[in-house]
N, C-alpha and C. Protein backbone atom coordinates (compact mmCIF):
# COMPACT_ATOMS: atom_id res chain seq x y z
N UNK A 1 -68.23 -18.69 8.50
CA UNK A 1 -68.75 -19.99 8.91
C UNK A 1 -68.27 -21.05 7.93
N UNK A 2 -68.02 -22.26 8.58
CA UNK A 2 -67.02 -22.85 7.55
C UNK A 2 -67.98 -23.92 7.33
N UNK A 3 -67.81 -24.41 5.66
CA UNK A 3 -69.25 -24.99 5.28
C UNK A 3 -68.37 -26.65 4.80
N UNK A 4 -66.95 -26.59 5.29
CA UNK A 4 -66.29 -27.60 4.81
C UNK A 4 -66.60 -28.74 5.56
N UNK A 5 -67.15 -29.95 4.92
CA UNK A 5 -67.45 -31.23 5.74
C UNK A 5 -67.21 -31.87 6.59
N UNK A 6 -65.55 -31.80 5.81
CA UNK A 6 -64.56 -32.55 6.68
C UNK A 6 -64.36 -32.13 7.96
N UNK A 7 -63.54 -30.81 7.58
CA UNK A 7 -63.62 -30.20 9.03
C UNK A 7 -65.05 -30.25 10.23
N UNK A 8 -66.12 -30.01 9.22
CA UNK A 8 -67.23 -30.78 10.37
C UNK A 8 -67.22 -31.83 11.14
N UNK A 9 -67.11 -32.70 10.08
CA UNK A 9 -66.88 -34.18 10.80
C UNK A 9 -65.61 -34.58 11.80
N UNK A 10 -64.43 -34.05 11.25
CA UNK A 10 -63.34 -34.04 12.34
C UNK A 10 -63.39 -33.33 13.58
N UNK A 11 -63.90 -32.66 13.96
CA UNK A 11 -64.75 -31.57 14.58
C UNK A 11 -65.38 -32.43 15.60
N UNK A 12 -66.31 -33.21 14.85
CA UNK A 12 -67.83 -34.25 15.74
C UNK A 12 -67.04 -35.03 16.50
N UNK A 13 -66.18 -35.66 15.41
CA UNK A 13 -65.64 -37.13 15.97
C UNK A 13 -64.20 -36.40 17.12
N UNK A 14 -63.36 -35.62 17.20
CA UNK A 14 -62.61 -35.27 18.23
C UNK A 14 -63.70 -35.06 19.56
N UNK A 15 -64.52 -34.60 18.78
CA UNK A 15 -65.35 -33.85 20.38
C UNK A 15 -66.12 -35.36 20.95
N UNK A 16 -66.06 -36.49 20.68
CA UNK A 16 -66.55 -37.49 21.19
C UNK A 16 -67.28 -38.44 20.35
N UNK A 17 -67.75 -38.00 19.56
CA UNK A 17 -68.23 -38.54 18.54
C UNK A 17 -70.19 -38.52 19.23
N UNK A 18 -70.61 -39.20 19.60
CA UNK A 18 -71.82 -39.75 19.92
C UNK A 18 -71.85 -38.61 21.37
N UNK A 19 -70.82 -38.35 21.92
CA UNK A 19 -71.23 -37.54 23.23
C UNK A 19 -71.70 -36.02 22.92
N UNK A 20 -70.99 -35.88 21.57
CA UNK A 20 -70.88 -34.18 21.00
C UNK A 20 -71.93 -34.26 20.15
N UNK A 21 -73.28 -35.00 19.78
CA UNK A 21 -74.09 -34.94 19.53
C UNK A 21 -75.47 -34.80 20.58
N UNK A 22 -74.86 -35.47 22.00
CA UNK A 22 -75.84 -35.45 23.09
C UNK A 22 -76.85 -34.02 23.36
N UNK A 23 -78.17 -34.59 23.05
CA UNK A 23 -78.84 -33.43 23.66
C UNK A 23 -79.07 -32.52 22.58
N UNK A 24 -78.55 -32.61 21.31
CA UNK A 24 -78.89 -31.83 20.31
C UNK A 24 -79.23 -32.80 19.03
N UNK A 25 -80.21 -34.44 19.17
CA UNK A 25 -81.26 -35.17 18.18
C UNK A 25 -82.09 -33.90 17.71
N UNK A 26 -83.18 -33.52 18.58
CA UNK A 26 -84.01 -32.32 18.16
C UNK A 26 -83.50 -31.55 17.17
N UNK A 27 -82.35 -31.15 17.52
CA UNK A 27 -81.82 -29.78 15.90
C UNK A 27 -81.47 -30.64 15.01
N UNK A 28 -80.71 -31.84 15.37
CA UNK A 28 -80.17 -32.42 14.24
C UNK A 28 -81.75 -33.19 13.18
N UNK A 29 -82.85 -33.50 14.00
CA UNK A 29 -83.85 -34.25 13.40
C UNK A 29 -84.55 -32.92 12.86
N UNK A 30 -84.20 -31.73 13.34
CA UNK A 30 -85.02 -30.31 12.75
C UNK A 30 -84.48 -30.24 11.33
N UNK A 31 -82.93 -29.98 11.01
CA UNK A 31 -82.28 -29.79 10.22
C UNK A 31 -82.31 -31.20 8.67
N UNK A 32 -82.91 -32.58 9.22
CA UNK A 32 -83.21 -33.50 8.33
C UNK A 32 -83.92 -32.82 7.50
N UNK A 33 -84.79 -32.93 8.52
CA UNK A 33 -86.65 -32.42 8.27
C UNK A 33 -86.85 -30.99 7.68
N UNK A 34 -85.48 -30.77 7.14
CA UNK A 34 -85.59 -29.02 6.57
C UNK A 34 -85.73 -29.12 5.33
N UNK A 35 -86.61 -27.68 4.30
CA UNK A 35 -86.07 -27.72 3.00
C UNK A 35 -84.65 -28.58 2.45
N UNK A 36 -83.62 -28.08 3.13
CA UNK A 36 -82.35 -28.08 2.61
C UNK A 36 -82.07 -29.75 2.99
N UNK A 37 -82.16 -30.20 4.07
CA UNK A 37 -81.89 -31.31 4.72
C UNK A 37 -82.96 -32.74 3.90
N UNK A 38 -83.88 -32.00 3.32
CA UNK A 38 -84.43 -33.20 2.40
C UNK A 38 -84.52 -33.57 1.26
N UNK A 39 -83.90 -32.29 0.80
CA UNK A 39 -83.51 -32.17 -1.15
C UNK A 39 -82.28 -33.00 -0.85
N UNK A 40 -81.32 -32.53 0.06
CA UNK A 40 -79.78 -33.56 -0.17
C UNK A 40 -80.21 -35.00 0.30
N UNK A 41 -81.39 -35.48 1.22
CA UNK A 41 -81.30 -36.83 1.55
C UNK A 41 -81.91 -37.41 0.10
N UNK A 42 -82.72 -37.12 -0.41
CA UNK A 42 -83.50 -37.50 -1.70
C UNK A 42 -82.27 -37.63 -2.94
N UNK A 43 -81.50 -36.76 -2.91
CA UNK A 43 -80.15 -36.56 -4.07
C UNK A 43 -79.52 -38.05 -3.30
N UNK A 44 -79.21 -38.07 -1.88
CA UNK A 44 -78.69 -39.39 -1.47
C UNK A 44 -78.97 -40.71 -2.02
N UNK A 45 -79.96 -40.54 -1.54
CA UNK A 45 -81.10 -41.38 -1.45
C UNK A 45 -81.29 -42.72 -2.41
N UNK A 46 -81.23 -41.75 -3.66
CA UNK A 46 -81.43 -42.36 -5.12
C UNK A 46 -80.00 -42.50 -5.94
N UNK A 47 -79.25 -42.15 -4.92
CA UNK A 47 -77.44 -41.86 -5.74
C UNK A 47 -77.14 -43.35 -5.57
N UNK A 48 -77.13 -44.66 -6.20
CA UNK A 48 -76.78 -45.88 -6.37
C UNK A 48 -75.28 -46.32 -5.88
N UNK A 49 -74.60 -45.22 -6.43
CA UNK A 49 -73.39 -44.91 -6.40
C UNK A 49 -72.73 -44.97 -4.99
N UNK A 50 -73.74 -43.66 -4.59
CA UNK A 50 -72.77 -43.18 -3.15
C UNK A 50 -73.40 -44.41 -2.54
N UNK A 51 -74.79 -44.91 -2.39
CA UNK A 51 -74.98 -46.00 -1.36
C UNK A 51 -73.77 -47.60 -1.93
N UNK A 52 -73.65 -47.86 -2.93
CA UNK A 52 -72.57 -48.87 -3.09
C UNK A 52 -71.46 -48.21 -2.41
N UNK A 53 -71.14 -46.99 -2.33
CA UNK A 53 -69.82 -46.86 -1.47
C UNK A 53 -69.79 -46.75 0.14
N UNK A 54 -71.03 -46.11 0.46
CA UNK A 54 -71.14 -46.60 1.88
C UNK A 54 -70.81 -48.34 2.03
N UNK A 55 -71.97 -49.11 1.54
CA UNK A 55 -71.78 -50.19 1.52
C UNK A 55 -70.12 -51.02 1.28
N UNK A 56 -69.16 -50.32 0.38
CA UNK A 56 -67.74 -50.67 0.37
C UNK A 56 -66.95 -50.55 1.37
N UNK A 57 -67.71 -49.20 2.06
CA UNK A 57 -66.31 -48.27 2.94
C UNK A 57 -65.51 -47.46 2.53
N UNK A 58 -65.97 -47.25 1.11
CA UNK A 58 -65.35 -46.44 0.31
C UNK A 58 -65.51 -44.93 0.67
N UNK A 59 -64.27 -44.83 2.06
CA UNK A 59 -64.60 -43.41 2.57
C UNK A 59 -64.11 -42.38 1.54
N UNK A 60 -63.44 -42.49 0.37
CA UNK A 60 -62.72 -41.25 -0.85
C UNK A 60 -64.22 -41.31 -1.45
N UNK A 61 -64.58 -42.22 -1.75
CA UNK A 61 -66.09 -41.51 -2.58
C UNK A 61 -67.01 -41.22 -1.81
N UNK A 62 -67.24 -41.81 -0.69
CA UNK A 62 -68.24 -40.75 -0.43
C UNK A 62 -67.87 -39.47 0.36
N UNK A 63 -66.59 -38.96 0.35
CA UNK A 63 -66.20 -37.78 0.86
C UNK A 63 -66.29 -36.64 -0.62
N UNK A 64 -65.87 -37.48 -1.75
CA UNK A 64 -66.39 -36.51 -2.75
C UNK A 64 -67.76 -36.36 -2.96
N UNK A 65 -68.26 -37.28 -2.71
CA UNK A 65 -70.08 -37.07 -3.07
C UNK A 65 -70.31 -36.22 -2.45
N UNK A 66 -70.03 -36.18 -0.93
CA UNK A 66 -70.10 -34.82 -0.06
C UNK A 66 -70.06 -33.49 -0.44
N UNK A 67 -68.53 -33.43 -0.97
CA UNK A 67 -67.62 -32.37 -1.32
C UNK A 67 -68.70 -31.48 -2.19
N UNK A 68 -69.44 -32.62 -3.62
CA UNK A 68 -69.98 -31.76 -4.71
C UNK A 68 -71.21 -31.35 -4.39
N UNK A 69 -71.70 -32.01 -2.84
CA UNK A 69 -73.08 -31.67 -2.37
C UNK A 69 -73.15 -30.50 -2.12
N UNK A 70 -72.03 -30.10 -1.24
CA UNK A 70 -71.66 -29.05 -0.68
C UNK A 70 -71.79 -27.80 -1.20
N UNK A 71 -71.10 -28.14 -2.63
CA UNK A 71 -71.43 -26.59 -3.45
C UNK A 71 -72.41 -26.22 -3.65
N UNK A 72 -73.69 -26.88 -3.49
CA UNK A 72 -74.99 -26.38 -3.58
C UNK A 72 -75.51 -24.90 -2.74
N UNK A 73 -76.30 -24.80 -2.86
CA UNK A 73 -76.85 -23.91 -2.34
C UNK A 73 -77.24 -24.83 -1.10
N UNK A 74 -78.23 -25.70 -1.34
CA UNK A 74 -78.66 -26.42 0.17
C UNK A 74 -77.88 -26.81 1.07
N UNK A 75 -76.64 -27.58 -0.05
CA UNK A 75 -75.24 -28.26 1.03
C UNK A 75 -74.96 -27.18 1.87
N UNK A 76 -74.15 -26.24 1.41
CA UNK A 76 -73.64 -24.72 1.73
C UNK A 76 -74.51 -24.84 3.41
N UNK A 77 -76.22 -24.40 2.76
CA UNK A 77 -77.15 -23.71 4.28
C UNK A 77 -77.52 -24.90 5.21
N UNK A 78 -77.24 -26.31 4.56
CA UNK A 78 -77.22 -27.57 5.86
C UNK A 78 -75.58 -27.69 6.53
N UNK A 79 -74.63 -27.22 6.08
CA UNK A 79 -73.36 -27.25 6.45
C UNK A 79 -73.29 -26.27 7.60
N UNK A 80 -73.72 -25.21 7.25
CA UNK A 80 -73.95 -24.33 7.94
C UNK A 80 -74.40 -24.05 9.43
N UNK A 81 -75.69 -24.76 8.74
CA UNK A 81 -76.67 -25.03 10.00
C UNK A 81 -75.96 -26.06 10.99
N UNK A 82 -75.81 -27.23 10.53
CA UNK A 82 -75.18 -28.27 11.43
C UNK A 82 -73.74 -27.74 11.96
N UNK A 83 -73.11 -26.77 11.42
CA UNK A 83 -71.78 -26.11 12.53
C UNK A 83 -72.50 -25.24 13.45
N UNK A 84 -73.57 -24.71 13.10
CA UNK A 84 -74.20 -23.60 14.63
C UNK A 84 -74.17 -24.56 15.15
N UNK A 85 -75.17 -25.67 14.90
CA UNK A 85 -75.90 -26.26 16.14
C UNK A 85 -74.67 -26.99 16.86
N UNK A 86 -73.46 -27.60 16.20
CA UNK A 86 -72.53 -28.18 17.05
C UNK A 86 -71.71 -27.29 18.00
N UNK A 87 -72.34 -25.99 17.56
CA UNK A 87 -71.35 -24.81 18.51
C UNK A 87 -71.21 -25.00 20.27
């Protein structure tokens, strides 16, 4: 199971972007609302950093902020989770 972001996201956005989410809010609002899904929004959350780069458009940093989320243990089992559910 591939826990790589990118490929997630390239993944979402080929498959339609907003259509390849249809019908699966519920898992995706399950998976927020998870252990794993609320330790990384809280690490977000308070990251000054990554929100100034949203705010830039600074898609290279926040693809690394991603990247180092990822190695977590939580990143890893929310990466995870969100490729089943896009299955």
């Amino acid at each position: 199971m591939s826990t790589d972001l990118s490929s997630l996201l390239n993944a979402l956005m080929a498959s339609g972007g907003r259509e390849a989410i249809a019908g699966k809010e519920a898992g995706l609002k399950k998976l927020a609302e998870s252990g794993a899904g609320m330790k990384i929004g809280r690490e977000l959350g308070g990251d000054e950093a990554f929100k100034s780069a949203l705010e830039r458009g600074d898609t290279e940093a926040v693809r690394k902020r991603l990247a180092e989320l990822l190695k977590t243990k939580e990143g890893a089992q929310l990466a995870q989770s969100l490729s089943e559910l896009m299955k």
